[in-house]
C-alpha atoms as a PDB file:
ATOM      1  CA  UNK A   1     -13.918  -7.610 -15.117  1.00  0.00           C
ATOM      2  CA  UNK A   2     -12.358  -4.661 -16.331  1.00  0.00           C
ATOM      3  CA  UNK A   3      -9.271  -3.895 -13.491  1.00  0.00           C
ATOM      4  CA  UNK A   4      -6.849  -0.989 -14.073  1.00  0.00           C
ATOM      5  CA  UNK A   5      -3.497  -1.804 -15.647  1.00  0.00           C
ATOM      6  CA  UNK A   6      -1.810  -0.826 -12.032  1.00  0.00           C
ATOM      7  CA  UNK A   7      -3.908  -2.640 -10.016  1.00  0.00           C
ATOM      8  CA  UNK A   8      -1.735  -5.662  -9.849  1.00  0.00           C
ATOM      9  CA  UNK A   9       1.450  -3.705  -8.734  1.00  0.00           C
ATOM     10  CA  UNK A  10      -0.405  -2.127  -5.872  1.00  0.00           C
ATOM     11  CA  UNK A  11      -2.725  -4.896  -4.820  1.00  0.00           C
ATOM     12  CA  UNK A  12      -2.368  -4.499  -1.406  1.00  0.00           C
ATOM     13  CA  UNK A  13      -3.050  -0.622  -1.159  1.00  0.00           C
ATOM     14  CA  UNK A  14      -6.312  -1.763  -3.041  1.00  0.00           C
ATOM     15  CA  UNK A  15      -6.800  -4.366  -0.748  1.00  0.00           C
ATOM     16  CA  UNK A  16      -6.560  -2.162   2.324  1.00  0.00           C
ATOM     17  CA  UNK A  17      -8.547   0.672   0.552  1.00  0.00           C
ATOM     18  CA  UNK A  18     -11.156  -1.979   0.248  1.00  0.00           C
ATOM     19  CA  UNK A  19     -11.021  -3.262   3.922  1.00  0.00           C
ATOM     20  CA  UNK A  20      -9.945  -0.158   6.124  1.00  0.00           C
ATOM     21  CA  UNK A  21     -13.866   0.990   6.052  1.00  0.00           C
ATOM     22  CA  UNK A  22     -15.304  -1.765   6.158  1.00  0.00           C
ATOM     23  CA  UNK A  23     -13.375  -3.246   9.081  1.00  0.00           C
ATOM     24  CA  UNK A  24     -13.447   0.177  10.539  1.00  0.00           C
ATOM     25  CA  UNK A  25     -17.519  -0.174  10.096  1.00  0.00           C
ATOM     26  CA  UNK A  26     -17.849  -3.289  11.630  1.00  0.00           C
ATOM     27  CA  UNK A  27     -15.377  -2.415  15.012  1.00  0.00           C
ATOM     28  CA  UNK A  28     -18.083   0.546  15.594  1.00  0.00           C
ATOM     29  CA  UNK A  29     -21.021  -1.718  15.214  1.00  0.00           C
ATOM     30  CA  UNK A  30     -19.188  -4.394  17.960  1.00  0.00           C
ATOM     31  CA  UNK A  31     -18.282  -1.306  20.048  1.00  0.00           C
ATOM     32  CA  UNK A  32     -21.835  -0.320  20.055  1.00  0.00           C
ATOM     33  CA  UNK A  33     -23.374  -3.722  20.800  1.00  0.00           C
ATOM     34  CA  UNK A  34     -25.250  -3.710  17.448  1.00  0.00           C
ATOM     35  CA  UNK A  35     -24.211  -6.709  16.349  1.00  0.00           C
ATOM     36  CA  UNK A  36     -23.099  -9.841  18.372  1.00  0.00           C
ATOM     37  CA  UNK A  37     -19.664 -11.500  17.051  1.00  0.00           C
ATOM     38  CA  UNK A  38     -17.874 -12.667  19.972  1.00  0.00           C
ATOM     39  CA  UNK A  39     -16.138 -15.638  19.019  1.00  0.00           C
ATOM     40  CA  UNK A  40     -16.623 -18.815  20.917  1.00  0.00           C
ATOM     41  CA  UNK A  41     -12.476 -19.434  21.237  1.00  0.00           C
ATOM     42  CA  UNK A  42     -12.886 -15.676  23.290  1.00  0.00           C
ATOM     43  CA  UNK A  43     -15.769 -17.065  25.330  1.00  0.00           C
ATOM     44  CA  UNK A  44     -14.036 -20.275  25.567  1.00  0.00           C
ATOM     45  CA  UNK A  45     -10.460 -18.777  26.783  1.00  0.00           C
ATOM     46  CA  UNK A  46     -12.395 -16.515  29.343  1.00  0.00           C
ATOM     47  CA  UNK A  47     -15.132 -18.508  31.176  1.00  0.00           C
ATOM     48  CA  UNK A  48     -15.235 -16.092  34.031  1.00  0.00           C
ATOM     49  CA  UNK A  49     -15.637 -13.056  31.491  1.00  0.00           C
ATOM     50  CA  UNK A  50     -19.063 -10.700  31.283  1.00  0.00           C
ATOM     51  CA  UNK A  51     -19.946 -10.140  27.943  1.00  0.00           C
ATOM     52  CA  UNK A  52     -18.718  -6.638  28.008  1.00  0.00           C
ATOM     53  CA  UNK A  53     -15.050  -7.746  28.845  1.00  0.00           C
ATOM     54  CA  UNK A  54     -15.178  -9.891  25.846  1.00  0.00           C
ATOM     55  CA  UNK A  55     -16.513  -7.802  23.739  1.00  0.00           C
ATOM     56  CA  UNK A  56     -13.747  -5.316  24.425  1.00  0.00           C
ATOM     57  CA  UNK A  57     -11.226  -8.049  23.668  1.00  0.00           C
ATOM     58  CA  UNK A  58     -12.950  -8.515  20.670  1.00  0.00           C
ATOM     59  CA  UNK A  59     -12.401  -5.009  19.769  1.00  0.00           C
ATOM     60  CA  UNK A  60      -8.624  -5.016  20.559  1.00  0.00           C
ATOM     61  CA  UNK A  61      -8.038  -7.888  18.354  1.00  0.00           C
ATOM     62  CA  UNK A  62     -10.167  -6.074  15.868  1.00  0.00           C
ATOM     63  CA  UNK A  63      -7.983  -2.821  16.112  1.00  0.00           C
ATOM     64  CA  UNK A  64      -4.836  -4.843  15.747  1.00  0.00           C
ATOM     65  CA  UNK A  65      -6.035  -6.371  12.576  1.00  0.00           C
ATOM     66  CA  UNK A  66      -6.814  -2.660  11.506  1.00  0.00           C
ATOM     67  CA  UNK A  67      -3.186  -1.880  11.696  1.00  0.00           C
ATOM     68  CA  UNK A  68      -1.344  -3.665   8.932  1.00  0.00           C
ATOM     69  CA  UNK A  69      -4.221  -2.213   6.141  1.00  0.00           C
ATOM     70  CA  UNK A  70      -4.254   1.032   7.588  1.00  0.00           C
ATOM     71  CA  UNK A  71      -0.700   1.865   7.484  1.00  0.00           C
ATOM     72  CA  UNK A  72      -0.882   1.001   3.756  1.00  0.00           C
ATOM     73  CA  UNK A  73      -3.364   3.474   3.431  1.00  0.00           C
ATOM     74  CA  UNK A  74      -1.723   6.634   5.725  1.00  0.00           C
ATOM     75  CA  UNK A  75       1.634   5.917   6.726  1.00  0.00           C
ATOM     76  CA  UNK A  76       2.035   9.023   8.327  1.00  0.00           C
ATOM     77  CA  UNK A  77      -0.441   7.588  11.678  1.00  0.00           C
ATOM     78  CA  UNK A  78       1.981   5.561  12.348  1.00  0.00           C
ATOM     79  CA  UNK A  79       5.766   8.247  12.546  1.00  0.00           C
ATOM     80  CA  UNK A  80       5.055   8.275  16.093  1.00  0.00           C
ATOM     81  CA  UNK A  81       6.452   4.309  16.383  1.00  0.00           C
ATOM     82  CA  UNK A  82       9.798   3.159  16.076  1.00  0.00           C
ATOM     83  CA  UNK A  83      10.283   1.018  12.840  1.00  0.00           C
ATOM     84  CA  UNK A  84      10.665  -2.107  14.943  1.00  0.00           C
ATOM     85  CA  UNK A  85       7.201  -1.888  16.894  1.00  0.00           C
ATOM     86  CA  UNK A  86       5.815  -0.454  13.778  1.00  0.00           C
ATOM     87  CA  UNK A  87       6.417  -3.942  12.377  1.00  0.00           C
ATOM     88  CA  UNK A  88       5.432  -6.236  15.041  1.00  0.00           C
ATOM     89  CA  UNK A  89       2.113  -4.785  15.527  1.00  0.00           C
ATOM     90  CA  UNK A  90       1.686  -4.620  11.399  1.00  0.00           C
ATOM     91  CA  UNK A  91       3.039  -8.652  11.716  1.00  0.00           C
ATOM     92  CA  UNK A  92       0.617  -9.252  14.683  1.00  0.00           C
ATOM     93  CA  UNK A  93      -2.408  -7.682  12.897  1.00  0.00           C
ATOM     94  CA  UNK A  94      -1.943  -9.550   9.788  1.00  0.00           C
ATOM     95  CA  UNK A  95      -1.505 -12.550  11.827  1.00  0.00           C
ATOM     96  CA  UNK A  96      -4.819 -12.476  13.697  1.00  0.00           C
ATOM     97  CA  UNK A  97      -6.312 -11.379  10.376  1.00  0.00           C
ATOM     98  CA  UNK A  98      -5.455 -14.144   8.831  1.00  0.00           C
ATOM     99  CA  UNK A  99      -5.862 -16.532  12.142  1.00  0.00           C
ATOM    100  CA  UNK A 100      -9.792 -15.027  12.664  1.00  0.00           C
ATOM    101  CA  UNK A 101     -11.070 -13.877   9.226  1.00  0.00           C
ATOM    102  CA  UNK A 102     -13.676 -16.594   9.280  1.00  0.00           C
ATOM    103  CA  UNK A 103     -14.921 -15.073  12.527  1.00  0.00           C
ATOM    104  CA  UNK A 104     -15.831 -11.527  10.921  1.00  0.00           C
ATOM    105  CA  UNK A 105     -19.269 -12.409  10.848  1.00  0.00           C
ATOM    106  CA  UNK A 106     -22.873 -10.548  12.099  1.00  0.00           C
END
C-alpha cells in the first residue's frame, strides 16, 4: 500500500474525505425509501411509531453523525455556530457514530 508521506498527520481530514460522500449517499438513499435500515433499538424505543417517523429519526441521527466529518472537510458551514454548540454537536455526532456504525447497513 503505497500512502502519501502526509497522510498520517492528517488522517482524519482523509478519513472524513473518505466518509462525507459516502454517508452523504447513503442519508439520500434512507430519505428516499430506497433502502430499508431502520434499526431495531429505533423500532424498539418507538413502538407506536409509523415507519415514516422512524425513518426520519433515522435520518436525524444520520445528519448528526455527518457533522463531526464534515466540518473537517469545510469549516466555513459551520461560522454560523458559536464555538461551544459547534462542539457539542461535532461531540454528539462522533458519539452516535461510533455508538451505531454497525447499523450503517442496506
Amino acid at each position: 500500500m503505497d500512502l502519501n508521506n502526509y497522510e498520517p498527520w492528517d488522517l482524519k481530514y482523509d478519513i472524513s474525505h473518505f466518509i462525507v460522500p459516502r454517508l452523504r449517499m447513503y442519508i439520500e438513499k434512507v430519505e428516499k425509501d430506497e433502502i430499508m435500515t431502520i434499526p431495531n433499538w429505533v423500532k424498539n424505543q418507538n413502538e407506536s411509531s409509523n415507519k415514516d417517523e422512524l425513518r426520519q429519526e433515522w435520518i436525524n441521527i444520520l445528519n448528526q453523525m455527518m457533522v463531526p466529518f464534515h466540518f473537517n472537510i469545510a469549516p466555513t458551514d459551520y461560522t454560523h455556530l458559536s464555538p461551544d454548540d459547534l462542539e457539542k454537536q461535532k461531540a454528539q455526532g462522533l458519539k452516535y457514530f461510533a455508538e451505531y456504525f454497525e447499523h450503517l447497513w442496506d
